[in-house]
Protein backbone atom coordinates (compact mmCIF):
# COMPACT_ATOMS: atom_id res chain seq x y z
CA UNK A 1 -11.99 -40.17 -18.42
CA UNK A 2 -15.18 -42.26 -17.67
CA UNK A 3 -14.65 -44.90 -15.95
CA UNK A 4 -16.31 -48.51 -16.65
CA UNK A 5 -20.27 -48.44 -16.21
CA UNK A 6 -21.77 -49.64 -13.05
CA UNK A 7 -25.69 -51.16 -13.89
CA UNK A 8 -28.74 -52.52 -12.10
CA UNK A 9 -32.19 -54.03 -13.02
CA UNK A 10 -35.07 -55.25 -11.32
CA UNK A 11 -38.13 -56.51 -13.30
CA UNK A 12 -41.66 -57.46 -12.02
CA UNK A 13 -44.84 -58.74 -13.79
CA UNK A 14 -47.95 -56.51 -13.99
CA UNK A 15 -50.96 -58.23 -15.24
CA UNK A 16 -52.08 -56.19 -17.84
CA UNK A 17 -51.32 -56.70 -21.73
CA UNK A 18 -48.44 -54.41 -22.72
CA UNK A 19 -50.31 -52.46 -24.86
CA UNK A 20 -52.80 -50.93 -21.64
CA UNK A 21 -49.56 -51.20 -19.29
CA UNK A 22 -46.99 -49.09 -21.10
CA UNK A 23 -50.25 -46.73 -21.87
CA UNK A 24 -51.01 -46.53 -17.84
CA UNK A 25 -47.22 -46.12 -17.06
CA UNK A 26 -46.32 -43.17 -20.07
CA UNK A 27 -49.59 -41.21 -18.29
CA UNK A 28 -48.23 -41.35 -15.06
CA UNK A 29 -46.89 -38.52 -13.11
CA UNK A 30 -43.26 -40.20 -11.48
CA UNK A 31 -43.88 -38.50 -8.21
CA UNK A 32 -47.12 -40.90 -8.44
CA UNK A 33 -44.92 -44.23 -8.40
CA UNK A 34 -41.01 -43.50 -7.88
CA UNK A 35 -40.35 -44.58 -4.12
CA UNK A 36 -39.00 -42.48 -1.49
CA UNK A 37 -38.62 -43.08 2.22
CA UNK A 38 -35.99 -41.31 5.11
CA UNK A 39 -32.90 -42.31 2.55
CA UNK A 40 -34.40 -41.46 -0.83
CA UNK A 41 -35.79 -37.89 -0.73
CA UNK A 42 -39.70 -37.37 -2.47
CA UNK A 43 -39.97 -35.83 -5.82
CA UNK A 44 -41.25 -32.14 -5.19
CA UNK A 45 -41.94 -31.20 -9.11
CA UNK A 46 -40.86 -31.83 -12.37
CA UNK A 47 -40.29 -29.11 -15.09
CA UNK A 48 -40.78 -30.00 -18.76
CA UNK A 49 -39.58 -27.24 -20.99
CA UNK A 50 -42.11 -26.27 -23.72
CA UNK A 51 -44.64 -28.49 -21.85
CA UNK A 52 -43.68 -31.46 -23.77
CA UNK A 53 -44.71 -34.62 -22.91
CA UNK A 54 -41.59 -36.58 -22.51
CA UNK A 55 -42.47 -39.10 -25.46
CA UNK A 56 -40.15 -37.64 -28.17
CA UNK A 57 -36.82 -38.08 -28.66
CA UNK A 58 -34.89 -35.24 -26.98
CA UNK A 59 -37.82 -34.13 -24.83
CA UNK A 60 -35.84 -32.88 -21.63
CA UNK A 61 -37.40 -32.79 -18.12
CA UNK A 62 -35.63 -31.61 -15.09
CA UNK A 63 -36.74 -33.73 -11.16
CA UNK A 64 -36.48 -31.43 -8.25
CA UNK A 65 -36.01 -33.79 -5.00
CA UNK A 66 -37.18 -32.51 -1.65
CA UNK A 67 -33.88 -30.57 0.13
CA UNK A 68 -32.76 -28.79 -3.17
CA UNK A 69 -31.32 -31.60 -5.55
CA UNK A 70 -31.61 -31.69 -8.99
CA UNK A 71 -31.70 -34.53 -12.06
CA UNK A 72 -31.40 -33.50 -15.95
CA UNK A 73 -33.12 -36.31 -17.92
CA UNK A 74 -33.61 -36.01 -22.05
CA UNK A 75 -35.08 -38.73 -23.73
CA UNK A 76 -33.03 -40.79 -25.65
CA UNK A 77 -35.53 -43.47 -27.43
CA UNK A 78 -39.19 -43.91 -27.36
CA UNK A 79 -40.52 -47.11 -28.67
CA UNK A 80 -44.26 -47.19 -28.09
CA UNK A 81 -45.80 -50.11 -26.69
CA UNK A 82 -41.85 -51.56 -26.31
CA UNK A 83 -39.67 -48.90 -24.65
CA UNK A 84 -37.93 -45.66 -23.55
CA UNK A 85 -34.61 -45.12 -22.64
CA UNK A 86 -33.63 -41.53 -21.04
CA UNK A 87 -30.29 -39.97 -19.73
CA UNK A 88 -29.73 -38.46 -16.33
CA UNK A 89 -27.47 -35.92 -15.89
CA UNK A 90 -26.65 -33.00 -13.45
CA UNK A 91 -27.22 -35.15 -10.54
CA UNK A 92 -26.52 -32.53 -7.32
CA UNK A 93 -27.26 -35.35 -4.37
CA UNK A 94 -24.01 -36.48 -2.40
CA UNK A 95 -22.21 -39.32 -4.03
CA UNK A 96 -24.50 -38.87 -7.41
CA UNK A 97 -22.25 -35.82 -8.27
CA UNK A 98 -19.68 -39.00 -8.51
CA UNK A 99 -21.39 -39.56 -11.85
CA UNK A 100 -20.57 -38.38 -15.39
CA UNK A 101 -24.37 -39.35 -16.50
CA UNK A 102 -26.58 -41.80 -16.17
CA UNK A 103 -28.69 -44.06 -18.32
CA UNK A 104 -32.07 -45.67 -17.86
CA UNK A 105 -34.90 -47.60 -19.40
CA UNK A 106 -37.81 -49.11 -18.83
CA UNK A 107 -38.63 -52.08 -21.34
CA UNK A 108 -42.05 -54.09 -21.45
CA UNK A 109 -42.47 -57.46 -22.92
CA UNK A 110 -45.20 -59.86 -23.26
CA UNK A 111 -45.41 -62.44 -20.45
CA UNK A 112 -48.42 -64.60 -20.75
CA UNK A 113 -51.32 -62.21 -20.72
CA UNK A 114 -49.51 -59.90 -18.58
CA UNK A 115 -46.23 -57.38 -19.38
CA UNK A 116 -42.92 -57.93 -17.65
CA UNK A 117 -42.03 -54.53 -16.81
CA UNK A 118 -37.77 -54.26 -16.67
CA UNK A 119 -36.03 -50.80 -15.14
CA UNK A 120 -32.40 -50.97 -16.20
CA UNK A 121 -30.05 -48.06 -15.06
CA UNK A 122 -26.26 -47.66 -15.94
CA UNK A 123 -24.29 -45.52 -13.96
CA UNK A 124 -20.71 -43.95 -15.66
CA UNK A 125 -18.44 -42.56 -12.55
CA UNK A 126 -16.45 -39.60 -13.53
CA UNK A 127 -12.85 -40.48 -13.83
CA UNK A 128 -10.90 -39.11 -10.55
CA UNK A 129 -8.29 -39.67 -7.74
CA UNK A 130 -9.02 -42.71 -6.10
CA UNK A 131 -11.13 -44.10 -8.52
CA UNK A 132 -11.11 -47.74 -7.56
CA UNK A 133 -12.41 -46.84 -3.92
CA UNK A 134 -15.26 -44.09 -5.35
CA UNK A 135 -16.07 -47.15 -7.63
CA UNK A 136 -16.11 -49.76 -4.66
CA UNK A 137 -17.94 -47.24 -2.22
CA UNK A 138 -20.43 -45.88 -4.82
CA UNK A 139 -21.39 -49.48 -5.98
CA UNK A 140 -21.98 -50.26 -2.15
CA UNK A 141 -24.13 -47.49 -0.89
CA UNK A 142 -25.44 -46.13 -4.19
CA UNK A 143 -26.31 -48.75 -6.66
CA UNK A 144 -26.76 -52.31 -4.01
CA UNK A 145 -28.33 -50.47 -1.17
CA UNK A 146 -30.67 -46.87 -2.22
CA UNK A 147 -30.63 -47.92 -5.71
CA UNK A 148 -32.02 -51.35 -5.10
CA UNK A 149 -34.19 -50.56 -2.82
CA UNK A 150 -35.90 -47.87 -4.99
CA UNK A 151 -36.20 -49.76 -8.12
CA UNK A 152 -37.72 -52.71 -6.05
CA UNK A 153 -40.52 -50.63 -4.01
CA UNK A 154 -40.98 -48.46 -7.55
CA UNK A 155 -41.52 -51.43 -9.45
CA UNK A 156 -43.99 -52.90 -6.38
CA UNK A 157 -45.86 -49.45 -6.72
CA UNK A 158 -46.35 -49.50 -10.02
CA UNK A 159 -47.28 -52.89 -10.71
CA UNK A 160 -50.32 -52.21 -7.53
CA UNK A 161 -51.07 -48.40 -9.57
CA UNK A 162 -51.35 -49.71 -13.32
CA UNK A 163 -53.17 -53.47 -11.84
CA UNK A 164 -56.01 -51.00 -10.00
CA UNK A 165 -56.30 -47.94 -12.48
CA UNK A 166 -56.47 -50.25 -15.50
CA UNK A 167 -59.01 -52.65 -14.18
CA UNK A 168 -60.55 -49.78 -12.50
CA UNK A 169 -61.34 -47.96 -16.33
CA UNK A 170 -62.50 -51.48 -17.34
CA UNK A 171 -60.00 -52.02 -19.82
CA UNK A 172 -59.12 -55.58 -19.18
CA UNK A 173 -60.62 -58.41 -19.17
């Protein structure tokens, strides 16, 4: 049994219309702009079966972390220009293998001339013996401490990476 979701989200404004921004983000590579500092280990490669591009609806890719961990995402919805939303699995870091799966998305809405980027990820803990500490423990370390932290300092990277590439192809005004 699953037990009730845990979820974060962190937003931040990028000054670039949506259109451009969600363009600059879906051609990024994530070890370009996902944080990672002595707690969160660095990306060391991603694998996308069949080369795919990670823009179609079941499109799978699998992140390898630096000291052998491992994260099964498949894409879930694409909405260009608006959204995707993608499912984590797999996880093999300590504490993640807590989880049942994972869900995440990354929205983008007009906000003046700018986008307001918004990460949202929903955690569902595996049902087990002690559930109620896991839950308490997990939410502590996992989703108000690393979690934060990462989707803060992501969001700060990739507002500075999308801001300077897209004014640096002279695509805004």
């Amino acid at each position: 049994m699953i037990q009730a979701p845990l979820s974060i989200q962190r937003s931040c404004h990028i000054p670039v219309n949506v259109s451009e921004c969600f363009s600059a983000f879906i051609g990024l590579n994530p070890q370009e702009y996902i944080h990672h500092d002595a707690i969160i280990a660095p990306i060391t490669a991603i694998d996308r079966p069949g080369g795919h591009s990670f823009t179609e609806i079941g499109d799978e890719q699998f992140i390898d972390f630096k000291g052998g961990f491992r994260i099964r995402e498949e894409l879930l919805a694409f909405v260009k220009d608006r959204q995707f939303v993608y499912r984590g699995t797999g996880f093999t870091q300590p504490l993640l293998t807590w989880l049942d799966h994972a869900k995440g998305s990354f929205e983008f809405e007009a906000e003046g001339e700018g986008t307001r980027l918004t990460w949202r990820y929903t955690f569902y803990l595996k049902g087990a013996l002690g559930n109620a500490v896991r839950r308490a423990v997990f939410n502590t370390v996992i989703v108000n401490f690393i979690w934060d932290r990462m989707m803060t300092r992501t969001l700060s990277n990739l507002t500075q990476i999308i801001t300077l590439r897209t004014l640096n192809t002279g695509r805004t005004e």
